[in-house]
C-alpha atoms as a PDB file:
ATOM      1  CA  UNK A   1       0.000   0.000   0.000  1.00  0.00           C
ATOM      2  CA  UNK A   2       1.571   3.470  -1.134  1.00  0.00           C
ATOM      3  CA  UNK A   3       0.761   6.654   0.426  1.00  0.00           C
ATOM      4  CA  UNK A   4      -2.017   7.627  -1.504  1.00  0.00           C
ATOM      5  CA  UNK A   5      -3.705   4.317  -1.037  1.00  0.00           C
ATOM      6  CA  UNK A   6      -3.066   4.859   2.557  1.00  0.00           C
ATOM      7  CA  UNK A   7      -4.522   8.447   2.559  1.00  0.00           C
ATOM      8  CA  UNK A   8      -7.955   7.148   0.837  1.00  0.00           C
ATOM      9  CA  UNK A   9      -8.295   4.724   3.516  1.00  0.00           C
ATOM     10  CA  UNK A  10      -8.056   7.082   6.420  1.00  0.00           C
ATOM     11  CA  UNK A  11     -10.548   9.742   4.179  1.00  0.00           C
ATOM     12  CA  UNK A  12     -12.810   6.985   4.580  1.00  0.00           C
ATOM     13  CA  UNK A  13     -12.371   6.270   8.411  1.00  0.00           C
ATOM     14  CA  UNK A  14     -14.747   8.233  10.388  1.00  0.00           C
ATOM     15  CA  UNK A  15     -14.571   8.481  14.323  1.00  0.00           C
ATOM     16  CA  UNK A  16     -17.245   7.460  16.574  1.00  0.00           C
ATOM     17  CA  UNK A  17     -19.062  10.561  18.195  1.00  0.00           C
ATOM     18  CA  UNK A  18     -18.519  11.539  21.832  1.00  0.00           C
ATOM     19  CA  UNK A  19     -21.266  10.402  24.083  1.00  0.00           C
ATOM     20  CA  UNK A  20     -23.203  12.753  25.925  1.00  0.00           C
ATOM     21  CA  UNK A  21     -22.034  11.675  29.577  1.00  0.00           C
ATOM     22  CA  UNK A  22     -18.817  11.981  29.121  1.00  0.00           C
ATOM     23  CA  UNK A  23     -18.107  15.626  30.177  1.00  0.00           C
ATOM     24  CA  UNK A  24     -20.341  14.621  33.308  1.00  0.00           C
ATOM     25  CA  UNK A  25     -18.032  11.383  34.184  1.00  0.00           C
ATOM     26  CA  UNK A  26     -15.322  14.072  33.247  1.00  0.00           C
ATOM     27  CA  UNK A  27     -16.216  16.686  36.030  1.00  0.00           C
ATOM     28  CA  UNK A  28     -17.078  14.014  38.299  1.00  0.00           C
ATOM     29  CA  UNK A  29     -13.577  13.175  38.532  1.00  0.00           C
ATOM     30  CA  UNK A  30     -12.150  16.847  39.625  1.00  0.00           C
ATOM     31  CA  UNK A  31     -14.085  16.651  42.732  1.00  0.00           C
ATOM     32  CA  UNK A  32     -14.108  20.524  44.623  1.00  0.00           C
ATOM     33  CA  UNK A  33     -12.487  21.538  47.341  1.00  0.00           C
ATOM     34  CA  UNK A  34     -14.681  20.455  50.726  1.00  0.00           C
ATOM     35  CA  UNK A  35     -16.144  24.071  52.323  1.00  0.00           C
ATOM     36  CA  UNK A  36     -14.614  23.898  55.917  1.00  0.00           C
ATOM     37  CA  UNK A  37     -17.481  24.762  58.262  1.00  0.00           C
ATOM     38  CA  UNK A  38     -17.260  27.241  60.795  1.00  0.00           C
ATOM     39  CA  UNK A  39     -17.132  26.533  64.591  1.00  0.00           C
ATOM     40  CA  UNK A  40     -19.619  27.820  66.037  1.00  0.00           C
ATOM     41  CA  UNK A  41     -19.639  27.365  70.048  1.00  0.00           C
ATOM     42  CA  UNK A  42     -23.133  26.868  72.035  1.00  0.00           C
ATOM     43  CA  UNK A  43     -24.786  30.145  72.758  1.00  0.00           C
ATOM     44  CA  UNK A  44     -24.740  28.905  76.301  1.00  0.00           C
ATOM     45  CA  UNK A  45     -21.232  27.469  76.364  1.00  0.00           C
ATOM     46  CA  UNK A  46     -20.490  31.548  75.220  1.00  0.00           C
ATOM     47  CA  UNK A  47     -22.768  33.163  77.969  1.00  0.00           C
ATOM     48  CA  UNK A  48     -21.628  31.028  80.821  1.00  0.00           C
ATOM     49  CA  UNK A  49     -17.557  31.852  79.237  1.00  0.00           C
ATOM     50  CA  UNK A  50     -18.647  35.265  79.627  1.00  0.00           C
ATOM     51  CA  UNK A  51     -20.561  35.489  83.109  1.00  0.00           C
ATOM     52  CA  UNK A  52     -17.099  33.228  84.563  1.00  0.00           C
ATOM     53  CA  UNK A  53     -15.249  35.614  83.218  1.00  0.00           C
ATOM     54  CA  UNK A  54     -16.909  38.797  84.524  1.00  0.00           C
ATOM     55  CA  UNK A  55     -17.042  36.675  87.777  1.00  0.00           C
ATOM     56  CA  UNK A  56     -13.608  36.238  87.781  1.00  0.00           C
ATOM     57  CA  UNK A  57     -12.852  39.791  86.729  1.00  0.00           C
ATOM     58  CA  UNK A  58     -14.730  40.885  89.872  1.00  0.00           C
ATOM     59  CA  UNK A  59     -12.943  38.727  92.491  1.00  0.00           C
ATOM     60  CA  UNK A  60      -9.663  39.582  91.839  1.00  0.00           C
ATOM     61  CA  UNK A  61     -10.759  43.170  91.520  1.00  0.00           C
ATOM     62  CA  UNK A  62      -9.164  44.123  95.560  1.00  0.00           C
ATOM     63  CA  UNK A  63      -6.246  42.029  94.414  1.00  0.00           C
ATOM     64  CA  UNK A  64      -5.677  44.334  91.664  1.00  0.00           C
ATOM     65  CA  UNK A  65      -6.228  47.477  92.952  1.00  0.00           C
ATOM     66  CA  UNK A  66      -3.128  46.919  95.177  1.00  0.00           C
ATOM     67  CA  UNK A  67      -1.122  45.369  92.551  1.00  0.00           C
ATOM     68  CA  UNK A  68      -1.414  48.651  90.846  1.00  0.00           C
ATOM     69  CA  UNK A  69       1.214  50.208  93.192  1.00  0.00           C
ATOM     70  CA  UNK A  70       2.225  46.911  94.893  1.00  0.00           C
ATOM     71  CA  UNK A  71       4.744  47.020  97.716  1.00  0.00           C
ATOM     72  CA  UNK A  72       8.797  45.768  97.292  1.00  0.00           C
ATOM     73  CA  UNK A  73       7.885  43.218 100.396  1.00  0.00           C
ATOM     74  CA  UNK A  74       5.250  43.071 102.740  1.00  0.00           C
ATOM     75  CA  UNK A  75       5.957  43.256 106.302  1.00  0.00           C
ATOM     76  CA  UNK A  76       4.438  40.113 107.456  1.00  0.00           C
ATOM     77  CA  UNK A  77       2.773  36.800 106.112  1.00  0.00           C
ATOM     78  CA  UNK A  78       0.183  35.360 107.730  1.00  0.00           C
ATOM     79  CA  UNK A  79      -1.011  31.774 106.774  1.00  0.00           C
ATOM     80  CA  UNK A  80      -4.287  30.638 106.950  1.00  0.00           C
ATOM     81  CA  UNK A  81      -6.766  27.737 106.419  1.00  0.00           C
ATOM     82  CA  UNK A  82     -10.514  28.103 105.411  1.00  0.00           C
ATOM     83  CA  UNK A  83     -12.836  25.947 106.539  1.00  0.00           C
ATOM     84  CA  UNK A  84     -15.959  25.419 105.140  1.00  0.00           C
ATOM     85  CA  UNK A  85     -19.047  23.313 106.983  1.00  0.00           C
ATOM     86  CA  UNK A  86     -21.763  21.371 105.328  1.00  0.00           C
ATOM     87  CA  UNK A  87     -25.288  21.201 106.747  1.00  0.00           C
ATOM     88  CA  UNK A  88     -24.344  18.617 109.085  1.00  0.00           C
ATOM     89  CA  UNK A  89     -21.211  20.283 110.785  1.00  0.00           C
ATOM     90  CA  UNK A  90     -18.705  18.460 108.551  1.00  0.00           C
ATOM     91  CA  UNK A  91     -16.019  20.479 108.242  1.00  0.00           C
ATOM     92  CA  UNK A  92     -13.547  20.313 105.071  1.00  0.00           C
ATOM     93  CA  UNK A  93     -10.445  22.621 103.833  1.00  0.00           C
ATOM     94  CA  UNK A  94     -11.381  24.702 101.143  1.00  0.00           C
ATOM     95  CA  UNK A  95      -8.220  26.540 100.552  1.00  0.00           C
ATOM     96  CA  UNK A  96      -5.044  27.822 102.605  1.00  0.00           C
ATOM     97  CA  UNK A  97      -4.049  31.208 102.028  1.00  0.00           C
ATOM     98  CA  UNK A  98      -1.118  33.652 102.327  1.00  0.00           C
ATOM     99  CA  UNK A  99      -1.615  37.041 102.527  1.00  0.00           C
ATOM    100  CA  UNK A 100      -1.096  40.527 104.905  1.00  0.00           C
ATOM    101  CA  UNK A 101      -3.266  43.562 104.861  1.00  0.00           C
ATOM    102  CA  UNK A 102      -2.612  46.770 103.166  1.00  0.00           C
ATOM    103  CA  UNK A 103      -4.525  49.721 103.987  1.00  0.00           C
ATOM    104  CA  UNK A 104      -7.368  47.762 105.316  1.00  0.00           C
ATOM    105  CA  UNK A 105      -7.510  45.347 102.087  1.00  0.00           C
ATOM    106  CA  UNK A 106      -6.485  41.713 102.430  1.00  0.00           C
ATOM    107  CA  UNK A 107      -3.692  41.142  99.569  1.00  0.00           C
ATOM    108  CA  UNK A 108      -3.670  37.187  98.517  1.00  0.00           C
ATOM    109  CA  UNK A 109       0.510  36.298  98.098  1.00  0.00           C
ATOM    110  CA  UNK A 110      -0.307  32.523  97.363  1.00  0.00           C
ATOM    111  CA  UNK A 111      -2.932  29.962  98.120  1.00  0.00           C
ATOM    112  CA  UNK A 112      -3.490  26.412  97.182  1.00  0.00           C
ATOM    113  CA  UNK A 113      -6.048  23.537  97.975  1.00  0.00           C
ATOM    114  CA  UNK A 114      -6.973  20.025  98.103  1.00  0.00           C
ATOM    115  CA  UNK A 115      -9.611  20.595  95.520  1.00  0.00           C
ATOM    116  CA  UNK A 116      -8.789  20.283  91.807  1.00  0.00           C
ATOM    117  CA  UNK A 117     -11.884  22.274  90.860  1.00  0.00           C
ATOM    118  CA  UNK A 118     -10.848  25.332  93.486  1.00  0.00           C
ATOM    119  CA  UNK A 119      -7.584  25.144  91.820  1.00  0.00           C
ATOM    120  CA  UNK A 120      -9.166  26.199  88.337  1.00  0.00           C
ATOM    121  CA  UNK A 121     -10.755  28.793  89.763  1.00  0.00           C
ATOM    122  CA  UNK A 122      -8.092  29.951  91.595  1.00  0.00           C
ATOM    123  CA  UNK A 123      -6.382  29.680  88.719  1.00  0.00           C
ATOM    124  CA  UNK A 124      -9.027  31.853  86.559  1.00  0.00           C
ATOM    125  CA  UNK A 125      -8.978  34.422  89.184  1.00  0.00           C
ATOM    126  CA  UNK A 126      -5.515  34.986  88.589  1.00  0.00           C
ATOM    127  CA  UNK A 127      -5.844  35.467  85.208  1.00  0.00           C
ATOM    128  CA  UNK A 128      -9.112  37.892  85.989  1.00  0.00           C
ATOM    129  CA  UNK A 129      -6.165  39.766  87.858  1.00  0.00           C
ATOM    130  CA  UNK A 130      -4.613  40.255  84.866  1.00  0.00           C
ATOM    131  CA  UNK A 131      -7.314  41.227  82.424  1.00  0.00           C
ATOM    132  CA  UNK A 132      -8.638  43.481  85.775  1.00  0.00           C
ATOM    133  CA  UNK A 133      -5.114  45.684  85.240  1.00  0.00           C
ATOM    134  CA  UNK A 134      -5.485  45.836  82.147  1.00  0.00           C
ATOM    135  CA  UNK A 135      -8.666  47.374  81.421  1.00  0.00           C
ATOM    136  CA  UNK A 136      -9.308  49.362  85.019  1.00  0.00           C
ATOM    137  CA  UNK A 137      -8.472  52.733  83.401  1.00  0.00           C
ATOM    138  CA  UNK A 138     -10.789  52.463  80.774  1.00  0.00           C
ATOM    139  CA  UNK A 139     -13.370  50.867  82.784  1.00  0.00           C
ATOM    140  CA  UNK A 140     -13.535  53.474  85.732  1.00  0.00           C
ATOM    141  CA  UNK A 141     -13.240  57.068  86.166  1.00  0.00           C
ATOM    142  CA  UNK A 142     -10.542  58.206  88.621  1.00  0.00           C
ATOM    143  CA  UNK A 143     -12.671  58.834  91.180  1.00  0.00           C
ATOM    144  CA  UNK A 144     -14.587  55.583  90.890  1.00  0.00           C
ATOM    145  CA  UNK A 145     -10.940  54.017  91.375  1.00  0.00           C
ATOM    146  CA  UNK A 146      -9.641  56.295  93.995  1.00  0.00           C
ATOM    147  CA  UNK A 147     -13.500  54.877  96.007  1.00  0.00           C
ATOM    148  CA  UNK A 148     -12.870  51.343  95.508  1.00  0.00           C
ATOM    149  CA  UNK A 149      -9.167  51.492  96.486  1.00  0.00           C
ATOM    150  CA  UNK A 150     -10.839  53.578 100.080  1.00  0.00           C
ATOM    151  CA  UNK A 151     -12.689  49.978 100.621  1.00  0.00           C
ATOM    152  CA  UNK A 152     -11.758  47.515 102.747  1.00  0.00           C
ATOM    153  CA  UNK A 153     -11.803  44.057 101.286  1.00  0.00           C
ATOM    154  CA  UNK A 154     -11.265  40.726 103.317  1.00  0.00           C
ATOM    155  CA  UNK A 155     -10.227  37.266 102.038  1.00  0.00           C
ATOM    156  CA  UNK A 156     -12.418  34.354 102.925  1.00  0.00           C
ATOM    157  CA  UNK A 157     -11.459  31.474 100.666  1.00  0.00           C
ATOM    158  CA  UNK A 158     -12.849  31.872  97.503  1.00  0.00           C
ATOM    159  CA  UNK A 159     -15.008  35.438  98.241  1.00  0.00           C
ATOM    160  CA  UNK A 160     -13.886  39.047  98.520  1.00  0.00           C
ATOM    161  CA  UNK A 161     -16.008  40.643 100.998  1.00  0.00           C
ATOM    162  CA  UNK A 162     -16.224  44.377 100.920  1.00  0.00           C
ATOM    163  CA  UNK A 163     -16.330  46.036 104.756  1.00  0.00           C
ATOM    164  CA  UNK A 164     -17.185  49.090 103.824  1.00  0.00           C
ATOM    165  CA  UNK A 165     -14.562  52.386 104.276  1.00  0.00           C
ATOM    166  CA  UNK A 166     -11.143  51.433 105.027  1.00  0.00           C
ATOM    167  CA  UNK A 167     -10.785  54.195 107.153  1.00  0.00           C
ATOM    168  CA  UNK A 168     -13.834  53.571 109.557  1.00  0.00           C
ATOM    169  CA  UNK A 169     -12.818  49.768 109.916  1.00  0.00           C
ATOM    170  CA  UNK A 170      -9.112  50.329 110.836  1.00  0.00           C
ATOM    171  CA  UNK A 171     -10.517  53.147 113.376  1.00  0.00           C
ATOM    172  CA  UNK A 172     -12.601  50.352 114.740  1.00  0.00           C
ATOM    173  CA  UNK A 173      -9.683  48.061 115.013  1.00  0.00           C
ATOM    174  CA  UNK A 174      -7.097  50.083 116.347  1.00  0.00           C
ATOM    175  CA  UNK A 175      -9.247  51.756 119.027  1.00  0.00           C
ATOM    176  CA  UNK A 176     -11.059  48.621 120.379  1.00  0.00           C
ATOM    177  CA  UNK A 177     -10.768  46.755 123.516  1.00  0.00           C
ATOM    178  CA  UNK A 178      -8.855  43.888 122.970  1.00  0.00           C
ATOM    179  CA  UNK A 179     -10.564  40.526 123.770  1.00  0.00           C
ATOM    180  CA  UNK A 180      -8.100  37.724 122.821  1.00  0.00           C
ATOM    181  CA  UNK A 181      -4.991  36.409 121.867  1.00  0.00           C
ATOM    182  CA  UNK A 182      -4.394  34.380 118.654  1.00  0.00           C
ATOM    183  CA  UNK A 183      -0.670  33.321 117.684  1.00  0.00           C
ATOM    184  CA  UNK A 184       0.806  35.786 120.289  1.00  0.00           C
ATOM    185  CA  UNK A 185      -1.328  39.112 118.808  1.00  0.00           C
ATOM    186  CA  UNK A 186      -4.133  40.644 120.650  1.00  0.00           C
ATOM    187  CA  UNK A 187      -7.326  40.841 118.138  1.00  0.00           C
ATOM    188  CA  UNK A 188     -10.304  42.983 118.334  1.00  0.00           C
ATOM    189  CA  UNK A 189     -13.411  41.160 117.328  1.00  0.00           C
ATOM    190  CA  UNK A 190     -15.563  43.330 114.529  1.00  0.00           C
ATOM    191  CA  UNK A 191     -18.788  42.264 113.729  1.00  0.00           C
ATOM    192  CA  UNK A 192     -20.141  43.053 110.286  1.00  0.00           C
ATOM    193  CA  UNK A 193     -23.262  42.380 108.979  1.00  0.00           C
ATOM    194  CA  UNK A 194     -23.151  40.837 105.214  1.00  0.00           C
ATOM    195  CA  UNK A 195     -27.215  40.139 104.772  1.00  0.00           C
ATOM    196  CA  UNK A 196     -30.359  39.249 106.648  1.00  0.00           C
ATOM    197  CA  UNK A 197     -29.209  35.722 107.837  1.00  0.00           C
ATOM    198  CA  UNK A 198     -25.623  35.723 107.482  1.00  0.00           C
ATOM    199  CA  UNK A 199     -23.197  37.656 109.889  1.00  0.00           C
ATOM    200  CA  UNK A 200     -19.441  37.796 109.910  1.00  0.00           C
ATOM    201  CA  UNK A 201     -17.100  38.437 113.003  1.00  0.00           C
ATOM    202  CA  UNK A 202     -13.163  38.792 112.397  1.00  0.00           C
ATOM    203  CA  UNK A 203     -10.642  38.862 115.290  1.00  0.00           C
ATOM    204  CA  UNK A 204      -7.887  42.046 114.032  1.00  0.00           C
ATOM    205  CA  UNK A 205      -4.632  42.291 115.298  1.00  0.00           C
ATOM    206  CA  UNK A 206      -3.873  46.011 115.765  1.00  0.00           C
ATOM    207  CA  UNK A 207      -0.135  45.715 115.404  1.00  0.00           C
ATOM    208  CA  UNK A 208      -0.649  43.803 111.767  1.00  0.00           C
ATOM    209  CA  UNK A 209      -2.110  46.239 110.018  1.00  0.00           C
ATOM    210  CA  UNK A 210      -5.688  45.520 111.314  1.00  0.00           C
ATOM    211  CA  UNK A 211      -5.303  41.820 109.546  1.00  0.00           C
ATOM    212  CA  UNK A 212      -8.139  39.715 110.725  1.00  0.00           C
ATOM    213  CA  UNK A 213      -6.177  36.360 112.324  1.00  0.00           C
ATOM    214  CA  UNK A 214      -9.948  34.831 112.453  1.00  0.00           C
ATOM    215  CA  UNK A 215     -12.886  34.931 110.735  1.00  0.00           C
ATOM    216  CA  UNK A 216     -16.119  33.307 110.908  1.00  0.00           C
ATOM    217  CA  UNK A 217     -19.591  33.498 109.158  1.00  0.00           C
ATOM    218  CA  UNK A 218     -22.558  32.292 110.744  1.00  0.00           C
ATOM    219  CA  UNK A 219     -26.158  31.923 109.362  1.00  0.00           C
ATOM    220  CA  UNK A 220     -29.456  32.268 110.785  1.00  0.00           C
ATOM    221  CA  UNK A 221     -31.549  29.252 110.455  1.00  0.00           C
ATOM    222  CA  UNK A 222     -35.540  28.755 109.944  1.00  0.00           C
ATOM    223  CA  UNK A 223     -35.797  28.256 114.158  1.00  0.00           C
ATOM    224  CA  UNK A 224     -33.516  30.746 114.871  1.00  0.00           C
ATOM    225  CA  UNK A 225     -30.836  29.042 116.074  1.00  0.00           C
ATOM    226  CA  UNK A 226     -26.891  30.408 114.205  1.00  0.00           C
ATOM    227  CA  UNK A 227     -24.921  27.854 112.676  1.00  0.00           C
ATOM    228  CA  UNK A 228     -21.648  28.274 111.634  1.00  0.00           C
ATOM    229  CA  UNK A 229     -21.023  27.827 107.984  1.00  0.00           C
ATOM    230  CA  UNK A 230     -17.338  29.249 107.226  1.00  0.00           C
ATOM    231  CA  UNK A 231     -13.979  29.194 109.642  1.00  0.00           C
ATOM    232  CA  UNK A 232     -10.166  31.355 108.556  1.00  0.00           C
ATOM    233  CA  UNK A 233      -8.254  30.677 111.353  1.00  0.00           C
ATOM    234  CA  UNK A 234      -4.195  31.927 110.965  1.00  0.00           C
ATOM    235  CA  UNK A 235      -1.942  29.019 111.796  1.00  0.00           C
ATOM    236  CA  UNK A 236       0.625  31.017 111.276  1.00  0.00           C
ATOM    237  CA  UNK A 237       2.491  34.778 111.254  1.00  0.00           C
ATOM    238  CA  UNK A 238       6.006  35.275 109.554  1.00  0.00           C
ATOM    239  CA  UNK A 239       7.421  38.947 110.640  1.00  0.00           C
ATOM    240  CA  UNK A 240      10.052  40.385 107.725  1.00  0.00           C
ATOM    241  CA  UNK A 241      12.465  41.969 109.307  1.00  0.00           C
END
């Protein structure tokens, strides 16, 4: 067969038409790019993020208004231990805490506890401290600050209490009749009233700053009758000299 033969044949030769599927099988085959979907967090997962963080924010708030002008060392540590009693009178350690008074305000050093779960919180609370510094100027006006840091604040395991003025407490303190002796340091006991059933009575030592070496809440039951539902005792004071 010579060329031109060969050239006939192929004129001839026709090629079969391309079925209609085939650009579908075709793009089948390029398959596109999964869309990644977005995480999207619970509204309530958000919310309670949120209120535990506002929560958190407002706990550490006495720590940080200290912190703002903190001292090189504190003149004295005291240690303490919280107790905490159920219904029944069964006591249990919530937390023990180190910490001395400044200006009438309990300031927290360190604490630590038997509980995992008080841990993480203690643990957010810190980091509440943090944000707390952070934003205070921008959150209140000067004179909103310079009211807050006139408060005294007091420690009792995982609350801040706020006693009212500073001033009026330490007055209190330092020109009351001294009742007893705890660890070596005559206390004056100051009774403050935190609601309708629950009332608070801290022993403070006049020559440490007014620092309460004991504090207990009691509550008023349904028959009248007080029962004690929170203990800080100080096991122990550390002078720096």
């Amino acid at each position: 067969m010579n060329d031109i033969e060969l050239d006939q044949l192929l004129n001839t030769w026709g090629t079969p038409s391309v079925p209609a599927s085939m650009r579908a099988s075709v793009r089948a085959c390029f398959h596109a790019r999964p869309e990644r979907k977005k995480l999207r967090w619970p509204r309530r997962f958000l919310f309670a993020a949120v209120v535990l963080g506002l929560v958190a924010v407002t706990l550490a708030l006495p720590q940080t208004l200290s912190l703002i002008s903190p001292r090189a060392k504190p003149p004295y540590v005291v240690d303490s231990e919280v107790v905490r009693y159920a219904k029944d009178g069964t006591p249990s350690l919530e937390v023990s805490i180190g910490s001395y008074n400044n200006n009438g305000s309990e300031i927290v050093l360190y604490n630590n506890s038997p509980s995992l779960l008080t841990t993480m919180w203690l643990d957010v609370e810190a980091a509440g401290s943090i944000v707390s510094r952070l934003t205070l100027p921008f959150v209140f006006r000067p004179d909103q600050l310079e009211k807050l840091r006139a408060t005294a604040f007091v420690r009792t395991g995982l609350e801040n209490y706020a006693l009212g003025s500073a001033d009026a407490l330490l007055s209190t303190c330092v020109g009351g009749r001294a009742n007893e002796t705890i660890l070596d340091h005559p206390t004056v006991a100051v009774h403050s009233k935190l609601d309708e059933r629950r009332r608070m009575t801290l022993w403070m030592a006049p020559d440490l700053g007014c620092f309460a070496l004991r504090i207990t809440i009691v509550e008023r039951q349904p028959d009248g009758t007080l029962r004690l539902i929170l203990r800080k005792q100080a096991t122990k004071v550390t002078l720096n000299r």
